[in-house]
Protein backbone atom coordinates (compact mmCIF):
# COMPACT_ATOMS: atom_id res chain seq x y z
CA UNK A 1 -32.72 64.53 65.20
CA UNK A 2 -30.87 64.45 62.10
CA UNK A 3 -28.24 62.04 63.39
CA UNK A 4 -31.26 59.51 64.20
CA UNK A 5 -32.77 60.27 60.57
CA UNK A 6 -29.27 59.85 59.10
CA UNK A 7 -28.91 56.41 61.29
CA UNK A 8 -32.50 55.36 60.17
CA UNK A 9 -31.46 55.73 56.09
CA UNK A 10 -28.29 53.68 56.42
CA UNK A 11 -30.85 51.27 58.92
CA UNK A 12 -33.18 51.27 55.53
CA UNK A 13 -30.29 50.97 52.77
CA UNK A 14 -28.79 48.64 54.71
CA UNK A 15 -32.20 46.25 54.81
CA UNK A 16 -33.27 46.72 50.95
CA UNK A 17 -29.27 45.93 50.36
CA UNK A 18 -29.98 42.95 52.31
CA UNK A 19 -33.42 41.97 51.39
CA UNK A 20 -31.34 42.49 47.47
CA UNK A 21 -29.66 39.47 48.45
CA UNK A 22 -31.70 37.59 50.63
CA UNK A 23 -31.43 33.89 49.87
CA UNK A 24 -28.47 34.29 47.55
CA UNK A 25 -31.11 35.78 44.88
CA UNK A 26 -31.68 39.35 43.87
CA UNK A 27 -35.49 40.53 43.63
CA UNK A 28 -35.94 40.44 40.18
CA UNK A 29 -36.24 37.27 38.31
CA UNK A 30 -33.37 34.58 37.43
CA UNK A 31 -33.27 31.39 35.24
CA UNK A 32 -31.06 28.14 36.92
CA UNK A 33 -29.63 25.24 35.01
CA UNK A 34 -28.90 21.93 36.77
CA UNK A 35 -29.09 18.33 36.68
CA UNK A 36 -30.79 15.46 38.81
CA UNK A 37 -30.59 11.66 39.29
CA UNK A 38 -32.24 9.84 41.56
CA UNK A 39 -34.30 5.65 41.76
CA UNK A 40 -37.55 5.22 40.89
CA UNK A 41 -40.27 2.46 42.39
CA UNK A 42 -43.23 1.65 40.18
CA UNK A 43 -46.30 -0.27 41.57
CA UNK A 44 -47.71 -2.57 39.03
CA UNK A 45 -50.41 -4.68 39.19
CA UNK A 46 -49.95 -8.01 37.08
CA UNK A 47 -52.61 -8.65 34.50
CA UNK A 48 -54.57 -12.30 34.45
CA UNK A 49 -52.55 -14.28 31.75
CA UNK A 50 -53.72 -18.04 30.95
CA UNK A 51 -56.16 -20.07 33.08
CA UNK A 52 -54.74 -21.52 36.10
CA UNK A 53 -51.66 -19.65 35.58
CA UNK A 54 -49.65 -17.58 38.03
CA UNK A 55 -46.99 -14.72 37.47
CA UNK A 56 -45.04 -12.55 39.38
CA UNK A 57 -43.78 -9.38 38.51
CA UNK A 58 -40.22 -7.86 39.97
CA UNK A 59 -39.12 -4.83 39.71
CA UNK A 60 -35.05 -4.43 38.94
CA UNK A 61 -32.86 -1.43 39.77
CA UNK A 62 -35.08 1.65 38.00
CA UNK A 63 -33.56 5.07 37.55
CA UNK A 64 -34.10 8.64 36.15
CA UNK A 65 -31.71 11.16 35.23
CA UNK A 66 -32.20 14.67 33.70
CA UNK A 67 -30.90 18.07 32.61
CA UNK A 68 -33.21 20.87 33.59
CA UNK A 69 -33.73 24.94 32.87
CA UNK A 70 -35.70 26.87 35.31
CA UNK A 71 -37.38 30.25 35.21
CA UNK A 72 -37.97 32.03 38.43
CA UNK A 73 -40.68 34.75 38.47
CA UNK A 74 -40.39 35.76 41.74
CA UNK A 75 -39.26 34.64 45.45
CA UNK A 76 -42.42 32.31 45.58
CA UNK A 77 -43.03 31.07 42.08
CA UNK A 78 -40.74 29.10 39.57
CA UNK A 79 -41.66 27.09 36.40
CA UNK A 80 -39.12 24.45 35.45
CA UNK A 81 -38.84 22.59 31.90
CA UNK A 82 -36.20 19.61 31.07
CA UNK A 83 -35.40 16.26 29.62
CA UNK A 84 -35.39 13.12 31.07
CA UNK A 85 -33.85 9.54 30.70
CA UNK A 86 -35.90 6.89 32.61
CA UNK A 87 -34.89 2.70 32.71
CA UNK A 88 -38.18 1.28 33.46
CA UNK A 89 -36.50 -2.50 34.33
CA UNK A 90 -38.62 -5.14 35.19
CA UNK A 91 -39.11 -8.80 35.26
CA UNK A 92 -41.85 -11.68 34.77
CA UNK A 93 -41.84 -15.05 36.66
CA UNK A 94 -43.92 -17.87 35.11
CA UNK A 95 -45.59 -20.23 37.20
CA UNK A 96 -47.23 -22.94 35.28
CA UNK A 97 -48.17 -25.22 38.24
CA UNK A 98 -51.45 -25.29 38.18
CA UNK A 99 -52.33 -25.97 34.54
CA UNK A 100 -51.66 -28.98 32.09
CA UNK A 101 -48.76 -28.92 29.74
CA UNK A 102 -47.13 -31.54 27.67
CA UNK A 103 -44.15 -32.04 29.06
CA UNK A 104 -42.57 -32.09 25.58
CA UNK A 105 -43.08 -28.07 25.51
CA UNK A 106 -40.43 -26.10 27.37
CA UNK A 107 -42.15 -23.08 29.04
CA UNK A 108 -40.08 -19.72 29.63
CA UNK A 109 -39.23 -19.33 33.10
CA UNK A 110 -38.95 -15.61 33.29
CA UNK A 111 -38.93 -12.84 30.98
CA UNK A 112 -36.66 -9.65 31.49
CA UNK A 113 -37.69 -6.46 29.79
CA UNK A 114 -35.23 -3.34 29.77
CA UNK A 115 -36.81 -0.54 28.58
CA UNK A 116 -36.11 3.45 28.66
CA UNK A 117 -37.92 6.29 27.94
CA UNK A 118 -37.45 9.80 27.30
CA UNK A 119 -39.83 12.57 29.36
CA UNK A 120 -40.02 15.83 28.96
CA UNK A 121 -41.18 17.13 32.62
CA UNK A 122 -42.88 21.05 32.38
CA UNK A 123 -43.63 21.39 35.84
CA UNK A 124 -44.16 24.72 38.55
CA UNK A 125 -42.75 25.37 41.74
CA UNK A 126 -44.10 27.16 44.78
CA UNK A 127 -41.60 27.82 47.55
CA UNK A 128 -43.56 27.27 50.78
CA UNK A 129 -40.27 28.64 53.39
CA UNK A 130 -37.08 29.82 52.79
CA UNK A 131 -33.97 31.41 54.40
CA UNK A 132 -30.44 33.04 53.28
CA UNK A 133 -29.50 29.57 53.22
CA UNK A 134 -32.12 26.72 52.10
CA UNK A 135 -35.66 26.85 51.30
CA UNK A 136 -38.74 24.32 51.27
CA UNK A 137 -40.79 23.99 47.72
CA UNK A 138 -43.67 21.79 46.58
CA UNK A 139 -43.85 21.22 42.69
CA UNK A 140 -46.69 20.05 40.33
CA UNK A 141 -46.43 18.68 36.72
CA UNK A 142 -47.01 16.45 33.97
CA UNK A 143 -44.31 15.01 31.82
CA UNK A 144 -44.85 13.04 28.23
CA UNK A 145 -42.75 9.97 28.21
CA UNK A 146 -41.47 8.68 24.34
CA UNK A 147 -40.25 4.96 24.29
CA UNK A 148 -36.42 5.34 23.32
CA UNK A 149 -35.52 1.35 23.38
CA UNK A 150 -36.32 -1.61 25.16
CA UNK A 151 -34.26 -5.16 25.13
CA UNK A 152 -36.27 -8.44 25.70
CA UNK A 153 -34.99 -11.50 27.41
CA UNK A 154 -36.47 -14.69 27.99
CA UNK A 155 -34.92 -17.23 29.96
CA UNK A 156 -36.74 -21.08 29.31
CA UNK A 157 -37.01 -23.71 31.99
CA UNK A 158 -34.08 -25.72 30.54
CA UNK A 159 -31.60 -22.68 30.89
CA UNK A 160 -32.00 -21.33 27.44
CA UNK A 161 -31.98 -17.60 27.14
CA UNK A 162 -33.36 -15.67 24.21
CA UNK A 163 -33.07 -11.92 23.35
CA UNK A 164 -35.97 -10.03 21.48
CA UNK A 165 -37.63 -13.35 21.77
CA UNK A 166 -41.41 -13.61 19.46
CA UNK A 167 -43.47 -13.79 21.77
CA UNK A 168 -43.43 -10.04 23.05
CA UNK A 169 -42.34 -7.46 20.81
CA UNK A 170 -41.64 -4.35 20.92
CA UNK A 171 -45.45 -3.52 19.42
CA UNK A 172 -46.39 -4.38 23.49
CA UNK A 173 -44.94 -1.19 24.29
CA UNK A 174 -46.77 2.08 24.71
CA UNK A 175 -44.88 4.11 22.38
CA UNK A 176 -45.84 7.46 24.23
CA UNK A 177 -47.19 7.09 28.04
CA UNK A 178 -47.78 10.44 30.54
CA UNK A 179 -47.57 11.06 34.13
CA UNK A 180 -48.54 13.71 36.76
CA UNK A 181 -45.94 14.69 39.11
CA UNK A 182 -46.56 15.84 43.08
CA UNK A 183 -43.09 16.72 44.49
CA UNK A 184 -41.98 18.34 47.84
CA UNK A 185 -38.71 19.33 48.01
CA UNK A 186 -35.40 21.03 50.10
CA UNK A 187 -33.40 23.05 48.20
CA UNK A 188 -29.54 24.58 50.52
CA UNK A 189 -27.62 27.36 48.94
CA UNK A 190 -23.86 26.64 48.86
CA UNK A 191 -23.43 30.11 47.36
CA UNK A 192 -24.96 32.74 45.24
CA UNK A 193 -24.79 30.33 42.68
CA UNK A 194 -24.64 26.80 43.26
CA UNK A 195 -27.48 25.17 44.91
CA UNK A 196 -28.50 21.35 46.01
CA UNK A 197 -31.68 20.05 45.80
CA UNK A 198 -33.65 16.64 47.75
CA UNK A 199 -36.61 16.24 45.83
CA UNK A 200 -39.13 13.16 46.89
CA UNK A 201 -42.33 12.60 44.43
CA UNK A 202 -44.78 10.90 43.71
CA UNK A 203 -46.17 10.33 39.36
CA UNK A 204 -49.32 9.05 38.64
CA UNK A 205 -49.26 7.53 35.17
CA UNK A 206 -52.05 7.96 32.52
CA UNK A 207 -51.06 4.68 30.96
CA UNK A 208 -49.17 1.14 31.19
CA UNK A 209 -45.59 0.73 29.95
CA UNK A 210 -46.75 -2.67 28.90
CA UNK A 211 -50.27 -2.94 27.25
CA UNK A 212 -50.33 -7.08 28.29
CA UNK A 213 -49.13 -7.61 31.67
CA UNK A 214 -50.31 -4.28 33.31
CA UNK A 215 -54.21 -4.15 34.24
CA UNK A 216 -54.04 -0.54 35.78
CA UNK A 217 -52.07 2.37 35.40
CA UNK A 218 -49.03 2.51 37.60
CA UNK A 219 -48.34 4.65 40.59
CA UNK A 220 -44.47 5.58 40.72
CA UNK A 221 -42.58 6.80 44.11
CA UNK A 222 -38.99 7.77 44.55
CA UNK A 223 -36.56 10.37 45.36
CA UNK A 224 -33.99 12.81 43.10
CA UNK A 225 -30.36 14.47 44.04
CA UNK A 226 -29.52 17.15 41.89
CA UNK A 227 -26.99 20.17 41.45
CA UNK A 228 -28.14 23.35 40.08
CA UNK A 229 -26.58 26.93 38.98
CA UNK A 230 -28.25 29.91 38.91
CA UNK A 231 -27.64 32.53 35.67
CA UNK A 232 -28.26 36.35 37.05
């Protein structure tokens, strides 16, 4: 009897030693710092601009990279609060077919615009599954975005380019824009301390980068890589 009551308290001390680590996290709570990159895809919807006219919009290579801190409360819950750079690059091509126009007047051909912000994403963190090695989360957020600087080029139908040309300036900007956030993500434990996250989202912006060209608010999809260390 005693030997099986001895065997079942190593049995327990054994399991809370275990359950201590479980994950590569104690039970009590932990902060993480880390960093993530990753592309972004915006979808705009072109504004009407002149009668008869009609523009396309392309998107060029978009990005966001960050530094983040994160505060775990418990197993299940985490609330995470960083910085952000995002390149919001995109491009405008003119088509003037369908209107009248001396032919004395050369008419831009395409407009570039090269803009980044900075955001400030506060978001939370529920972990739906985990193991000793990797767990499943979905995250919700909002994130203020501050215009940092934008570069204007204009490219004219007889091969003239122009930078900060006067017809757009920087005034067409939304000098502060917003988002909500929907992530789900897969974070694997390399070790007690180091950790690598896959993080695909989805933001729904409040407002347009561009307060001309953009007749809705955007909807932005994409994907983030990051490394992150966990501080006992």
């Amino acid at each position: 009897m005693i030997r099986k009551l001895l065997l079942l308290i190593i049995l327990i001390a054994f399991a809370v030693n275990a359950n201590a680590q479980y994950g590569g996290y104690p039970k009590y709570e932990w902060y993480y710092l880390g960093a993530k990159f990753g592309p972004d895809f915006y979808l705009y919807e072109l504004d009407f601009y002149g009668e008869g006219s009609k523009h396309e919009i392309h998107q060029e290579f978009n990005y966001s990279l960050g530094v983040y801190g994160g505060y775990c409360y418990n197993y299940w819950i985490e609330f995470r609060l960083g910085g952000q750079y995002s390149a919001k690059n995109f491009r405008i091509d003119y088509d003037f077919s369908n209107i009248n126009v001396d032919e004395n007047i050369i008419l831009p051909e395409k407009v570039n615009w090269n803009v980044s912000y900075l955001g400030i994403p506060v978001s939370l963190c529920i972990n739906i599954s985990r193991s000793s090695n990797y767990k499943f989360f979905t995250s919700i957020g909002i994130m203020p975005e501050f215009l940092l600087d934008y570069k204007e080029t204009t490219t004219y139908q007889n091969g003239v380019e122009e930078e900060s040309a006067s017809l757009w300036t920087s005034t067409n900007f939304n000098s502060l824009i917003g988002n909500s956030t929907f992530s789900l993500g897969l974070r694997i434990n390399f070790s007690d301390y180091v950790c690598l996250e896959i993080e695909p989202y989805g933001r729904y912006y409040f407002s347009q980068a561009h307060k001309d060209f953009m007749n809705n608010n955007p909807i932005a999809f994409g994907g983030s890589l990051g490394l992150f260390f966990n501080i006992y």
